[in-house]
Protein backbone atom coordinates (compact mmCIF):
# COMPACT_ATOMS: atom_id res chain seq x y z
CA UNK A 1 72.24 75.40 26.11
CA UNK A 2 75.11 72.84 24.76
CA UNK A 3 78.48 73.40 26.26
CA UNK A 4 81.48 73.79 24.18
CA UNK A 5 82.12 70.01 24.01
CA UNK A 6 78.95 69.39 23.03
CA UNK A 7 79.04 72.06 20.37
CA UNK A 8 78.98 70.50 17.28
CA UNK A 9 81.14 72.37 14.01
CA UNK A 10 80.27 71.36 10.19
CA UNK A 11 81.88 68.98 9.08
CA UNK A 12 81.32 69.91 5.80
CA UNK A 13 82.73 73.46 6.91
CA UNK A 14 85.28 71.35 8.31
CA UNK A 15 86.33 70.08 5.34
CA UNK A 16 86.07 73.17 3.51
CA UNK A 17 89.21 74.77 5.84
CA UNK A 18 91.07 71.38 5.09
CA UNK A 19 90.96 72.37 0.74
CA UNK A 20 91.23 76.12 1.59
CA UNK A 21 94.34 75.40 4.17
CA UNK A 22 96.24 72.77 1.08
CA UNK A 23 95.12 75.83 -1.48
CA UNK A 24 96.87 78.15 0.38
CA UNK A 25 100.07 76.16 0.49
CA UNK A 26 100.07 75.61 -2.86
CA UNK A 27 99.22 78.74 -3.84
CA UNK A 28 102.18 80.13 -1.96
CA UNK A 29 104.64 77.95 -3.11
CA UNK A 30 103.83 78.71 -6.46
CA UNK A 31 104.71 82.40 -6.08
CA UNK A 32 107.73 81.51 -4.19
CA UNK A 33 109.19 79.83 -6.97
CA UNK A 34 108.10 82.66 -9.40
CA UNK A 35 109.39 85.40 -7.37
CA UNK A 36 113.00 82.70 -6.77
CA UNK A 37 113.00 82.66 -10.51
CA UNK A 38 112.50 86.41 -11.26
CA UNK A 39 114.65 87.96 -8.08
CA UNK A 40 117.73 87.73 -6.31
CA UNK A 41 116.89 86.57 -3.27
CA UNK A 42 117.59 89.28 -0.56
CA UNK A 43 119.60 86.67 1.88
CA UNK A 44 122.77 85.09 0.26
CA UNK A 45 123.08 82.72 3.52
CA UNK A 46 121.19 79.50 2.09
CA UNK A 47 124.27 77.86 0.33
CA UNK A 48 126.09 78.44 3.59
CA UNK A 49 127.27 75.15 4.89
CA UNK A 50 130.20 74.69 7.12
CA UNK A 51 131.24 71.65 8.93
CA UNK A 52 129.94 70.87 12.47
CA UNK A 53 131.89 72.28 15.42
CA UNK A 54 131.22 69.12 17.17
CA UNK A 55 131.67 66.59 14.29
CA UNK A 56 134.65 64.77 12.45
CA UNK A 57 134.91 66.53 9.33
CA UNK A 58 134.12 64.35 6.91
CA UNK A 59 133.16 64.50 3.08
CA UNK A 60 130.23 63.01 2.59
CA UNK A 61 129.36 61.20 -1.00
CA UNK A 62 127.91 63.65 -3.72
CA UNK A 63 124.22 63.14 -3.79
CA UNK A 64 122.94 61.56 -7.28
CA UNK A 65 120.98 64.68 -7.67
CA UNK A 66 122.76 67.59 -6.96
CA UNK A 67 120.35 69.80 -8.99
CA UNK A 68 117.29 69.04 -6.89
CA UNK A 69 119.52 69.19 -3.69
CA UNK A 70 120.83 72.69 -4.24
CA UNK A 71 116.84 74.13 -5.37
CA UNK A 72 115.55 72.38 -2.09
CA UNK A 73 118.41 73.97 0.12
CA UNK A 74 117.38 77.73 -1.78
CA UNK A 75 114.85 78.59 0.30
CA UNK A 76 116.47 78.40 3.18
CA UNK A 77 117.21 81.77 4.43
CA UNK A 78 117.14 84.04 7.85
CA UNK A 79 116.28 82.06 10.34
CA UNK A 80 115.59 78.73 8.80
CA UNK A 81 119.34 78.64 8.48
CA UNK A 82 119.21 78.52 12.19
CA UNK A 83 116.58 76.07 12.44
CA UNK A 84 118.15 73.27 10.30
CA UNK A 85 121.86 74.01 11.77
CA UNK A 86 120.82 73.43 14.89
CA UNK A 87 118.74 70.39 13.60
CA UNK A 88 122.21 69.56 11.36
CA UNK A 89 124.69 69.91 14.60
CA UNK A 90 123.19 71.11 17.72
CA UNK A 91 123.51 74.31 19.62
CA UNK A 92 127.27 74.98 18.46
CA UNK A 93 126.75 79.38 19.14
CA UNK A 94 125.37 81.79 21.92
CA UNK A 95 122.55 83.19 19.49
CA UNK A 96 121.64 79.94 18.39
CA UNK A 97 119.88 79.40 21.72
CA UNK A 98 117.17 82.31 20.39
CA UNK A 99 115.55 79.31 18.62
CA UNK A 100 113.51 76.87 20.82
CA UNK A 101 114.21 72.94 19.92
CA UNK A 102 110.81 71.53 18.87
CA UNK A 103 111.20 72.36 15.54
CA UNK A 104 115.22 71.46 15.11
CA UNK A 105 114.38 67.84 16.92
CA UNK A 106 111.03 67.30 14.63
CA UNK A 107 113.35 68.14 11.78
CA UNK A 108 116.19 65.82 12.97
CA UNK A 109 113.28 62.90 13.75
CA UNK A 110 111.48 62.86 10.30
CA UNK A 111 114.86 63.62 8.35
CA UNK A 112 116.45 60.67 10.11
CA UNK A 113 113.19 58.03 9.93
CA UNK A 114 110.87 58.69 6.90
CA UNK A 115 113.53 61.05 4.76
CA UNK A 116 116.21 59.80 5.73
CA UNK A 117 116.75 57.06 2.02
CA UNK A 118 116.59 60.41 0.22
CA UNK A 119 120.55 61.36 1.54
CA UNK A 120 122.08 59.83 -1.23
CA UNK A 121 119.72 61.03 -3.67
CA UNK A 122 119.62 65.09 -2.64
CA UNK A 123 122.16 65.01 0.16
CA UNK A 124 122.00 65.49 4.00
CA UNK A 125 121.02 68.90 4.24
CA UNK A 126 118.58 69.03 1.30
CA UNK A 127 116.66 66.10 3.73
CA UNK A 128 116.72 68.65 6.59
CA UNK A 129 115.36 71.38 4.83
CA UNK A 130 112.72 69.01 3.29
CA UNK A 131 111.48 67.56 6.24
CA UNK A 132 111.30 71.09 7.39
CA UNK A 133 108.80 71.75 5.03
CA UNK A 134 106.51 69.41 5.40
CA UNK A 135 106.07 69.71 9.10
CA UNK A 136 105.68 73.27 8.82
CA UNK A 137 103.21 73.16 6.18
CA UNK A 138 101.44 69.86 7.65
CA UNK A 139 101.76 72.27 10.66
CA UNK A 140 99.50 75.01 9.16
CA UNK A 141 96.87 72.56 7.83
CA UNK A 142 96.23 71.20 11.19
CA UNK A 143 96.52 74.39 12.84
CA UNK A 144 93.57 75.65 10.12
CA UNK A 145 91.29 72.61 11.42
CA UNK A 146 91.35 73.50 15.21
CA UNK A 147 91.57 77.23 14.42
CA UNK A 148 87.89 76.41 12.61
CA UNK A 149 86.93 74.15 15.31
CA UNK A 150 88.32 76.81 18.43
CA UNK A 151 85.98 79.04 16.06
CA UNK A 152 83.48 77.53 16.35
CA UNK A 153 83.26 76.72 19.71
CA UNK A 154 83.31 80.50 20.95
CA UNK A 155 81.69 81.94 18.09
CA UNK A 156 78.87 79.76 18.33
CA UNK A 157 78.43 80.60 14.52
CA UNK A 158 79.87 77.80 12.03
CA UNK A 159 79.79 80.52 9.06
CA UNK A 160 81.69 82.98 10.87
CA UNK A 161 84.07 80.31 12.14
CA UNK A 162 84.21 78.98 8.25
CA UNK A 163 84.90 83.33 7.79
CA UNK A 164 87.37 83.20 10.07
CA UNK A 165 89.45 80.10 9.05
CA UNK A 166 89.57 80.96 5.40
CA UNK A 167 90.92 84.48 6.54
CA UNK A 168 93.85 82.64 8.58
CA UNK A 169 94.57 80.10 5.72
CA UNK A 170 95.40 83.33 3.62
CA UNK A 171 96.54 85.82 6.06
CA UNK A 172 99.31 87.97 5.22
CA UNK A 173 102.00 86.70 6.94
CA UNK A 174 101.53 83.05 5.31
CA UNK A 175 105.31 83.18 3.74
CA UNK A 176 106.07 82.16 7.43
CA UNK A 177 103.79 79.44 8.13
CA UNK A 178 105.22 77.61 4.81
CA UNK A 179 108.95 78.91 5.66
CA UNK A 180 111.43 76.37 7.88
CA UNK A 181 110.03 78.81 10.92
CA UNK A 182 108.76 77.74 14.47
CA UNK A 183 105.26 79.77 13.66
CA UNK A 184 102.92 76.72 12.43
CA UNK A 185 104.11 74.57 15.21
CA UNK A 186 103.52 77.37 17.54
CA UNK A 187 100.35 77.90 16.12
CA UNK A 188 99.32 74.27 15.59
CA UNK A 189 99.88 73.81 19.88
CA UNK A 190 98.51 76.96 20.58
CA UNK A 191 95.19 76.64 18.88
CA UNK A 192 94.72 73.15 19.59
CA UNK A 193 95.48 73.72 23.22
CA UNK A 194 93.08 76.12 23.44
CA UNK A 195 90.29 74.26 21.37
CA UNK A 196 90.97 71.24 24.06
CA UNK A 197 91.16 73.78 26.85
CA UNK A 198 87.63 74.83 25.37
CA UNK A 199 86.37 71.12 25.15
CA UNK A 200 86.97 70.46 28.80
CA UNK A 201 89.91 68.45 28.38
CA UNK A 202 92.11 70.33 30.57
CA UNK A 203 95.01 67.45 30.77
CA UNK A 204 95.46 67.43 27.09
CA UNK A 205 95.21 71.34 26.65
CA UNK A 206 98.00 71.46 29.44
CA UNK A 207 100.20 69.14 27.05
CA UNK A 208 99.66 70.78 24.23
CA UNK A 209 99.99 74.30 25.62
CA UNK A 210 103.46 73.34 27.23
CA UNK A 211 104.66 71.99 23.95
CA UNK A 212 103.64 75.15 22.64
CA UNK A 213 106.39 76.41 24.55
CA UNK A 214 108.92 74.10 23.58
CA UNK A 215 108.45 75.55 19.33
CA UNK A 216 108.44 79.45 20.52
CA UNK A 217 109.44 82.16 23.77
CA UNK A 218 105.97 83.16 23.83
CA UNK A 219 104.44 80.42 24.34
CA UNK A 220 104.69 81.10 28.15
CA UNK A 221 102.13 83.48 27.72
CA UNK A 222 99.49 80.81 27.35
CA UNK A 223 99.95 80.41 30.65
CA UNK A 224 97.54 83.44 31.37
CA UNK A 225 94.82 81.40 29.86
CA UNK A 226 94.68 79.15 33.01
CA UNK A 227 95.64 81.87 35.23
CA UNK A 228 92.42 83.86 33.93
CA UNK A 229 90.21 80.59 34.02
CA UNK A 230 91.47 80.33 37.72
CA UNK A 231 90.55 83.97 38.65
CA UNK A 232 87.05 83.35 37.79
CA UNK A 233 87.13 79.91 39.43
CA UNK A 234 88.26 81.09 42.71
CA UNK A 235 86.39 84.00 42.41
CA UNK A 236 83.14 81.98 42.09
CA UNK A 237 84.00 79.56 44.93
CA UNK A 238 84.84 81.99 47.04
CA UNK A 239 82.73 84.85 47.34
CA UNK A 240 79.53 83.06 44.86
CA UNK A 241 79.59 80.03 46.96
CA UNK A 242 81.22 80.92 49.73
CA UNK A 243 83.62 77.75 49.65
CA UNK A 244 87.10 78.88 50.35
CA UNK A 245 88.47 75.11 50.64
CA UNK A 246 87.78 74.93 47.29
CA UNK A 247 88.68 78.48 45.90
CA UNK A 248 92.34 77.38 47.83
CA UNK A 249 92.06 74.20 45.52
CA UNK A 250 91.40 76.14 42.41
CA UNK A 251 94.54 78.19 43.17
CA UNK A 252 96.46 75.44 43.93
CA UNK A 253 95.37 73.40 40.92
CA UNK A 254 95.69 76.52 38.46
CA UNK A 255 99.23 77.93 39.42
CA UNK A 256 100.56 74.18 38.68
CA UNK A 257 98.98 74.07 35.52
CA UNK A 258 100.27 77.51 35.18
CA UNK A 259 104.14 76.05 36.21
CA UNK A 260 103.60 73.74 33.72
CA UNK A 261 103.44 75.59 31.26
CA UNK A 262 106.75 77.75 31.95
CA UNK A 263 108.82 74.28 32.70
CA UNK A 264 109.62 74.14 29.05
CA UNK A 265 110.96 77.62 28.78
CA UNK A 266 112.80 77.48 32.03
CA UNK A 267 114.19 73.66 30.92
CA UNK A 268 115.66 75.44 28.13
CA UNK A 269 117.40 78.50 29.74
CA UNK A 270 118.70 75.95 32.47
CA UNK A 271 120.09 73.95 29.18
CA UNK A 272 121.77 76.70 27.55
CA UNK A 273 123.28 77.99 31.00
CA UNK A 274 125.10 74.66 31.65
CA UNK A 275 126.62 74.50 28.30
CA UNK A 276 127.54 78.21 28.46
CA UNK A 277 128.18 79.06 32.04
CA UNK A 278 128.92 75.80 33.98
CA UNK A 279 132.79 74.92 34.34
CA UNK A 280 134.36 78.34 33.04
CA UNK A 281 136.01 81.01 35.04
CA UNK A 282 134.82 83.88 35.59
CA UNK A 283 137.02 85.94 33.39
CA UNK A 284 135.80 83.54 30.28
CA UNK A 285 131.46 83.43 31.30
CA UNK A 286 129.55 85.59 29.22
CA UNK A 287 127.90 88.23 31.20
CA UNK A 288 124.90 87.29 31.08
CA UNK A 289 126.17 83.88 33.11
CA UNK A 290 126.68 86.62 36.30
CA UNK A 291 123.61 87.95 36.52
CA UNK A 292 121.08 87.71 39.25
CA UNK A 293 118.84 86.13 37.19
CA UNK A 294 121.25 84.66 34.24
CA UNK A 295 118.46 84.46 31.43
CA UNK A 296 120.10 83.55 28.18
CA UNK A 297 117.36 84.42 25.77
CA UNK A 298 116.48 88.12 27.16
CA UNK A 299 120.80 88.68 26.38
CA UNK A 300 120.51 87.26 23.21
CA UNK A 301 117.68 88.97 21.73
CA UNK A 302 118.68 92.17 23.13
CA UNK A 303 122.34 91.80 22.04
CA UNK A 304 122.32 90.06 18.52
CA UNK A 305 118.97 91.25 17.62
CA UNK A 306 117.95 94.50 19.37
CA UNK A 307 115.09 93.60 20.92
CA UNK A 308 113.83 95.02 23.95
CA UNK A 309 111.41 97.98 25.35
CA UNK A 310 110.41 100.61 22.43
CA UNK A 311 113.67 99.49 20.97
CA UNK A 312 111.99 99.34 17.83
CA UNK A 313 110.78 103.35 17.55
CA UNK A 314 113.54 104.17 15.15
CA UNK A 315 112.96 106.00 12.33
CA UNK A 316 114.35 103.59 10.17
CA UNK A 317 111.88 101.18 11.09
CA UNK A 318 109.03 103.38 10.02
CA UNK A 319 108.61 100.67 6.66
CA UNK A 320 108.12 98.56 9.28
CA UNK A 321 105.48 100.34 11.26
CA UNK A 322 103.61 100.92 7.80
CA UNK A 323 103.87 97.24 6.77
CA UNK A 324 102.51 96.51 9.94
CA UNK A 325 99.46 98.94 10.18
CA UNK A 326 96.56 97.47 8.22
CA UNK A 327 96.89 94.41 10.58
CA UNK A 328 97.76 96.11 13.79
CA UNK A 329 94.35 98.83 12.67
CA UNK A 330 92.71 95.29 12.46
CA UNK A 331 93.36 94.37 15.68
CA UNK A 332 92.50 97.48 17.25
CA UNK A 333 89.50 98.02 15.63
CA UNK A 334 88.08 94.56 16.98
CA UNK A 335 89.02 95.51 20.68
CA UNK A 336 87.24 99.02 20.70
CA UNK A 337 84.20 96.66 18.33
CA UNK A 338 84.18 94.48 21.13
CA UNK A 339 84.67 96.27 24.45
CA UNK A 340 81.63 99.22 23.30
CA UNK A 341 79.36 96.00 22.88
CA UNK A 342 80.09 94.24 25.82
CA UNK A 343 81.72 97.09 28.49
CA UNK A 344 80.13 95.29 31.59
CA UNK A 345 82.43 92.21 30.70
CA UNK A 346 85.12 94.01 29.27
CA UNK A 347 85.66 96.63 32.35
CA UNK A 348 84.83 93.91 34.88
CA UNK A 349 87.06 91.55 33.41
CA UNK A 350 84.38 88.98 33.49
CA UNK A 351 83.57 89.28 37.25
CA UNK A 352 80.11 90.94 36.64
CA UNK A 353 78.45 90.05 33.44
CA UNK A 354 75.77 91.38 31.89
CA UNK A 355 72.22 89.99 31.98
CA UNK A 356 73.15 88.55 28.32
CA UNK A 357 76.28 87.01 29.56
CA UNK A 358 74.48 85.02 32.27
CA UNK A 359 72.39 83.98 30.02
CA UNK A 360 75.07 81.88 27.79
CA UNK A 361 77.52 79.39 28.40
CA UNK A 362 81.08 79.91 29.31
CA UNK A 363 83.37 76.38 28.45
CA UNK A 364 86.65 78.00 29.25
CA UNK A 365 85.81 77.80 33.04
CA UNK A 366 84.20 74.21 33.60
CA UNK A 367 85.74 71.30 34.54
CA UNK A 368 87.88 68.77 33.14
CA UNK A 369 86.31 65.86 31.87
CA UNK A 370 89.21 63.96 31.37
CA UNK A 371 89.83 63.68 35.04
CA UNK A 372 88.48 62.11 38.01
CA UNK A 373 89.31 65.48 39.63
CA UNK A 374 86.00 67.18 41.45
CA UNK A 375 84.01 69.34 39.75
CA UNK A 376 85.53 73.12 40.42
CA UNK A 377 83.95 74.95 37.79
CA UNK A 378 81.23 74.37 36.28
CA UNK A 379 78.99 73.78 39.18
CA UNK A 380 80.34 76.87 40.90
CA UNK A 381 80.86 79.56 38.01
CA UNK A 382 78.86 82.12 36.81
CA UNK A 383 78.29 81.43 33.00
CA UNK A 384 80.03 84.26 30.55
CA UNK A 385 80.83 84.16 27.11
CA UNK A 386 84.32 82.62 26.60
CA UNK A 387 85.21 85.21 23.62
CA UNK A 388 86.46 87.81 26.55
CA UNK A 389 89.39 85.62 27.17
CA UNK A 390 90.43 85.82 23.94
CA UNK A 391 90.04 89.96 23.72
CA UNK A 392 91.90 90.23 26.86
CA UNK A 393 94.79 87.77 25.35
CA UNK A 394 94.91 89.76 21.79
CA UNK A 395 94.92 93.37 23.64
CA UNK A 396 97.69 92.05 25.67
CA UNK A 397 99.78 90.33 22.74
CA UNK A 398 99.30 93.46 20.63
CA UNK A 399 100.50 95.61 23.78
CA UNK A 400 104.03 93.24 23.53
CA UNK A 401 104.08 93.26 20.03
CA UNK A 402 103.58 97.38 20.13
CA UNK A 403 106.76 97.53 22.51
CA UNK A 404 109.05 95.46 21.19
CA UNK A 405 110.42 94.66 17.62
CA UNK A 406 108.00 91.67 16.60
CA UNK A 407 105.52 94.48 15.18
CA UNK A 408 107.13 93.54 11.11
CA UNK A 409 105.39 89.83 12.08
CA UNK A 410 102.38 90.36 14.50
């Protein structure tokens, strides 16, 4: 049977995501200009602009179109107002550090380079929030093609994967993927990390993954993709072909990828403690600074935003919980779908498959092609069906999301 990088996806299919990904977009920017032009918009912060803590103050000219300026810098509300200040000025605030930087610095880049002759037409801002724009939304589109191609890789099906990617260009929470939000970057690095992870190309997934990390928190949670493709590596090595040199290697080899993959997160919490914390006295550090551990984004969330363990079962969040249920049902429903079809693999975790399972090929646990690294994988793992990684990876994101207040955007 063809492996997953030999598993070819319709191009025509292909192509099909492309139009129904732009569709989407423009679909959704129509009614956000409809609903703009028929409500008050909830958020009054978008025209909020004050000069830069670390800046000269300076008045910069008038742009030549004010008009277009001003509609451009509308839509910026919640936490795109983060985004582009930080993209505008830097990390000038404590709870500005709840945003991770690869969206501010692609912002910064492409407002700077390819946007940057539109200042003095719209004005500097106005270029921030439009470059923020179209890398989100570019985001999405490219984060539609590997979705379909991750699709159908595991699937195995290019009309289900076709399904599948139509549903995600239109899912429900699209106002964020066109929004100035970290989402379709997080997606885009996510999905095509795991399509490359798929493909063999371990290197490049590892890149991608870890950049995945640099646009959102959770994107240290990808990390349990390698550590799960490990356990079955090692597993296999060691007690399938009795080779525990090279189950030691696989360990070795899968808890740096899985390092990797955290640097990004830790980078930034090491950032945001020497500009807080370094060179102050103790009466002036924040308290987080004198903790054991001094994590700067677990304090923020928890003491700007609320977040933490069943902080969210309020009763005043019970819109919330209903706004949240058809997709969370969703979710639920294909875990119980899944684990009464396939309990062997499902209870087992993979470790004993069922006579089916052998049977078909498993990418997510071969080798990387890219690499002149010896085979580990593929030549000593069982073959199992690549779609249990993914059940264990939703039941476990829609465990976090259950706990803690992300449930209004799972």
């Amino acid at each position: 049977m063809p492996t997953a990088s030999e598993a070819p996806y319709n191009f025509s299919y292909q192509t099909e995501v492309l139009k129904s990904a732009i569709l989407s977009r423009l679909l959704l920017l129509i009614l956000i200009l409809l609903w703009r032009t028929l409500l008050t918009p909830y958020d009054t912060s978008a025209p909020l602009n004050p000069t830069c803590l670390n800046h000269p103050s300076s008045s910069p000219p008038p742009p030549l179109l004010p008009s277009l300026g001003s509609a451009i810098e509308n839509g910026v509300v919640w936490d795109s107002v983060y985004f582009l200040r930080i993209a505008q000025c830097g990390y000038e605030y404590e709870q500005s550090y709840a945003f991770l930087p690869l969206l501010p610095a692609c912002i910064f880049i492409l407002s700077r380079t390819v946007f940057a002759p539109l200042v003095s037409l719209i004005g500097d801002r106005a270029v921030l929030a439009l470059s923020g724009y179209v890398i989100c939304n570019v985001a999405f589109v490219l984060a539609a093609i590997y979705f379909y191609r991750l699709s159908a890789v595991v699937l195995k099906d290019p009309n289900a994967a076709l399904r599948a990617s139509v549903l995600f260009c239109f899912n429900p929470a699209s106002i964020f993927y066109s929004s100035i939000y970290s989402e379709s970057l997080y997606a885009l690095f996510s999905v095509g990390g795991l399509y490359y992870l798929e493909s063999r190309a371990n290197n490049t997934a590892l890149v991608w993954l870890a950049l995945s990390g640099f646009a959102r928190s959770n994107g240290v949670l990808n990390a349990g993709y390698y550590g799960f493709q490990t356990m079955h590596q090692a597993y296999d090595a060691a007690f399938m072909r009795k080779r525990a040199l090279l189950a030691l290697q696989i360990l070795l080899s899968g808890a740096l990828r899985c390092m990797c993959i955290f640097v990004p997160f830790i980078t930034f919490q090491t950032y945001g403690y020497h500009n807080i914390c370094l060179g102050r006295s103790s009466d002036e550090m924040r308290p987080w600074c004198k903790a054991r551990i001094p994590l700067l984004y677990n304090y923020i969330q928890s003491h700007y935003w609320g977040v933490g363990f069943l902080k969210y079962f309020q009763l005043k969040q019970l819109p919330n919980f209903l706004l949240a249920s058809p997709i969370l049902s969703l979710a639920v429903c294909s875990i119980i779908y899944y684990v009464k079809s396939r309990p062997e693999i499902v209870l087992s975790l993979g470790f004993q498959p069922s006579l089916e399972e052998k049977s078909s090929t498993v990418v997510i646990f071969s080798e990387d092609k890219s690499s002149n690294s010896p085979p580990i994988s593929e030549k000593y793992t069982s073959r199992r069906q690549g779609s249990n990684t993914f059940i264990v990876s939703q039941s476990f994101s829609l465990l976090v999301c259950f706990i803690t207040n992300v449930l209004s955007q799972y």
